[in-house]
C-alpha atoms as a PDB file:
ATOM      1  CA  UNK A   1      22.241  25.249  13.214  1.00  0.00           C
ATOM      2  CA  UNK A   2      19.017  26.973  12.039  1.00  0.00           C
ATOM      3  CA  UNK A   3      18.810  25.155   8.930  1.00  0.00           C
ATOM      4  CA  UNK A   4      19.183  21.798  11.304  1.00  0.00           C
ATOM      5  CA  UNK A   5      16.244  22.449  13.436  1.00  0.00           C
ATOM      6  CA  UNK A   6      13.956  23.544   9.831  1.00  0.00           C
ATOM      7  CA  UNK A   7      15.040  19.626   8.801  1.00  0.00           C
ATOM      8  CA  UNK A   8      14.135  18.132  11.727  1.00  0.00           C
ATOM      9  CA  UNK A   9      10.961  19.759  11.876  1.00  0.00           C
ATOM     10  CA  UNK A  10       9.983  19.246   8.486  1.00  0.00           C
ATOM     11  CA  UNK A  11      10.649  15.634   9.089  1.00  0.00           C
ATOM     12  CA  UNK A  12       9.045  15.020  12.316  1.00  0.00           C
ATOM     13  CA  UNK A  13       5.894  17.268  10.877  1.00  0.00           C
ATOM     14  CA  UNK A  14       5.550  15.651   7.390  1.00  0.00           C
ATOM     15  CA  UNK A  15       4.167  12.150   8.440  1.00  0.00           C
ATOM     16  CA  UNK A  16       1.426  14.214  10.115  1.00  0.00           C
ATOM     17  CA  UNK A  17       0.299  15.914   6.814  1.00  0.00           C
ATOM     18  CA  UNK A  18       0.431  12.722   4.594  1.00  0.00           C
ATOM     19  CA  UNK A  19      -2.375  11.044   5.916  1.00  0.00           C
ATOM     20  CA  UNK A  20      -4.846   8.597   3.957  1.00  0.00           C
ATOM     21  CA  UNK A  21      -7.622   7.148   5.070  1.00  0.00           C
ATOM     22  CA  UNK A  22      -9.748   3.896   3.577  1.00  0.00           C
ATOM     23  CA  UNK A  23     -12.351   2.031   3.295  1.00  0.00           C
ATOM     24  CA  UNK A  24     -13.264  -1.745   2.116  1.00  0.00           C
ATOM     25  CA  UNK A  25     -16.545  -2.071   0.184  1.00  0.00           C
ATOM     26  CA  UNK A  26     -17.587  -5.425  -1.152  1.00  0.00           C
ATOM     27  CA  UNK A  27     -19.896  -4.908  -4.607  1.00  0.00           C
ATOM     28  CA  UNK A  28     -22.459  -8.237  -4.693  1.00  0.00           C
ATOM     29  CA  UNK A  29     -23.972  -6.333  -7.410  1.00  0.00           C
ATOM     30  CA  UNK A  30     -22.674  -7.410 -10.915  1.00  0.00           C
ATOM     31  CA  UNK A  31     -22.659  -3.972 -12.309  1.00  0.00           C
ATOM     32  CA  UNK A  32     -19.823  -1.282 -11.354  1.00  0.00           C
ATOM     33  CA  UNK A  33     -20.811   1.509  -8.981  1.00  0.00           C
ATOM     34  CA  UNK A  34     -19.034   5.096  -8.057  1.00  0.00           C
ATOM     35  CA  UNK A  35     -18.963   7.037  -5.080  1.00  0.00           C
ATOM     36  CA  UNK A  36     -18.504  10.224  -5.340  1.00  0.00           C
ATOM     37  CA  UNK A  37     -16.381  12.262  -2.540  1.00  0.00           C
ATOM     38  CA  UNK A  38     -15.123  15.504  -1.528  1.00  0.00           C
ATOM     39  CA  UNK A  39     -12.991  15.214   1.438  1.00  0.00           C
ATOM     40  CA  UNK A  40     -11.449  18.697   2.718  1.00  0.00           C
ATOM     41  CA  UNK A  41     -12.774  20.730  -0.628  1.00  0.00           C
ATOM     42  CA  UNK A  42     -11.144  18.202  -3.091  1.00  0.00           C
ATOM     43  CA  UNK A  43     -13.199  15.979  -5.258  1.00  0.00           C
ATOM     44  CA  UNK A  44     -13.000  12.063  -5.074  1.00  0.00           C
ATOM     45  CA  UNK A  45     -14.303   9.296  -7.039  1.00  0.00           C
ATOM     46  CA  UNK A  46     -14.225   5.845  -6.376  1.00  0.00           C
ATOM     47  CA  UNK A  47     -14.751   3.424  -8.936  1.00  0.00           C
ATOM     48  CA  UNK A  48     -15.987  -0.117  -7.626  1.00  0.00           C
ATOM     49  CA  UNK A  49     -15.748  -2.932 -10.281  1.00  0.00           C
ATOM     50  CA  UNK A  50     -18.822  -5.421  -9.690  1.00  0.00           C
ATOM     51  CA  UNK A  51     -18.736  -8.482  -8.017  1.00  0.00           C
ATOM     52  CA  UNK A  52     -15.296  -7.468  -6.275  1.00  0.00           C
ATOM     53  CA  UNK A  53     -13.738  -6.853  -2.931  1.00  0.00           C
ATOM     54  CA  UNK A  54     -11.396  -3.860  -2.562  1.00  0.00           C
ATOM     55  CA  UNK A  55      -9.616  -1.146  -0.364  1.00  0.00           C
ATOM     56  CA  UNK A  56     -10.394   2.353  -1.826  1.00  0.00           C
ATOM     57  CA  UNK A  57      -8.051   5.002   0.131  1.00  0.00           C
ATOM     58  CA  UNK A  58      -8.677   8.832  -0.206  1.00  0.00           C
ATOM     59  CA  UNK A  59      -6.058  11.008   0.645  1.00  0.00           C
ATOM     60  CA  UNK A  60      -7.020  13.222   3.169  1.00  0.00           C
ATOM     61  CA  UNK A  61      -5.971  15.295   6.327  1.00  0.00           C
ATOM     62  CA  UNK A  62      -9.544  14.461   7.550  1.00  0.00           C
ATOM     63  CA  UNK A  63     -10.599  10.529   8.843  1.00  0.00           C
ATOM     64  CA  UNK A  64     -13.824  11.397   6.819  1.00  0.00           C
ATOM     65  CA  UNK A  65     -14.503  12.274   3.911  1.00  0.00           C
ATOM     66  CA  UNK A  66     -18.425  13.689   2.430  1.00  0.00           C
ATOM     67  CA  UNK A  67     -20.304  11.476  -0.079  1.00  0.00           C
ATOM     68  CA  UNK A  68     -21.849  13.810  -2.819  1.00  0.00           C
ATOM     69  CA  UNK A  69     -23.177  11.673  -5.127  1.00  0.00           C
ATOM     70  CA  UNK A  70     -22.856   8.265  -6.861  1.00  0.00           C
ATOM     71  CA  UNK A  71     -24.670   5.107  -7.847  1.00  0.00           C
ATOM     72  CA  UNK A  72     -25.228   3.972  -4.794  1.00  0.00           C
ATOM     73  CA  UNK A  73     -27.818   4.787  -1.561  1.00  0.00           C
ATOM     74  CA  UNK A  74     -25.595   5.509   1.764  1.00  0.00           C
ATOM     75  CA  UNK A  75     -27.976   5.876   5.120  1.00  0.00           C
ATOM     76  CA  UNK A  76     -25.570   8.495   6.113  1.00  0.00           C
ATOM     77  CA  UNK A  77     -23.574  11.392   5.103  1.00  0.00           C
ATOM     78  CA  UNK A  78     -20.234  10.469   5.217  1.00  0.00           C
ATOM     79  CA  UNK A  79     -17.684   7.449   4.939  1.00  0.00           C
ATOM     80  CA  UNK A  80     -14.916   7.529   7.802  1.00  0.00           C
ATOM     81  CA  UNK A  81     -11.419   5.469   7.818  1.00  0.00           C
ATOM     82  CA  UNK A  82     -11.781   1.699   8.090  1.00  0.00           C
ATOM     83  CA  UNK A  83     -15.399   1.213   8.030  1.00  0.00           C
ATOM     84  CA  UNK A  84     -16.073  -1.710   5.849  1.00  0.00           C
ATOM     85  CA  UNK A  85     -19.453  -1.214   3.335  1.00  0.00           C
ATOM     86  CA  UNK A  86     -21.129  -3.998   1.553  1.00  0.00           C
ATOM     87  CA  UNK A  87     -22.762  -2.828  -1.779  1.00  0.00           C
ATOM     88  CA  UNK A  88     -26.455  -5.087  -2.646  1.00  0.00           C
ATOM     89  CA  UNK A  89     -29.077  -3.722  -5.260  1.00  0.00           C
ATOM     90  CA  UNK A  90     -27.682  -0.294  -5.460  1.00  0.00           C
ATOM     91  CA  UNK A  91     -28.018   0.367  -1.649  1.00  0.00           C
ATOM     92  CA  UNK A  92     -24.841   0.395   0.583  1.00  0.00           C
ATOM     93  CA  UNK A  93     -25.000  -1.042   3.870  1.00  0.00           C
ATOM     94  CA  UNK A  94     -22.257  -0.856   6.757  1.00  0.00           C
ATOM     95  CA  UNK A  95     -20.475  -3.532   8.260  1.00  0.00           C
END
């Protein structure tokens, strides 16, 4: 019965741990950009092809994850789950 209960925990509890979160970014710059990320102590990069629209997802416990560095000026600190960033002569803007 014990070993029951441990299954059905670890079931019910596991969806809870396997979160992602994500964010669109459209690049109107030709050139490729990165993001760099750390999001709950591990390190994330996202690569953004030029010219492109795309859904980058960073797996995370956290809705947020830190930006540390890149090609490209944010106006804020971090990026959070399904914001939507628009990337124009090397400056990212929200929305």
């Amino acid at each position: 019965m014990s070993k029951l209960i441990v299954v059905v925990f670890t079931i019910l509890l596991l969806p809870c741990l396997a979160q992602a979160g994500s964010v669109r970014i459209y690049n109107s710059d030709s050139k490729p950009h990165v993001v760099k990320l750390k999001c709950n102590g591990s390190s994330k990069i996202l690569q953004v092809n030029g010219s492109a629209t795309s859904t980058y997802t960073f797996h995370s416990t956290a809705s947020q994850c830190e930006i540390v560095g890149g090609s490209v000026g944010f106006s804020v600190s971090s990026i959070k789950d399904g914001q939507k960033w628009t990337f124009r002569s090397g400056l990212a803007s929200q929305g």
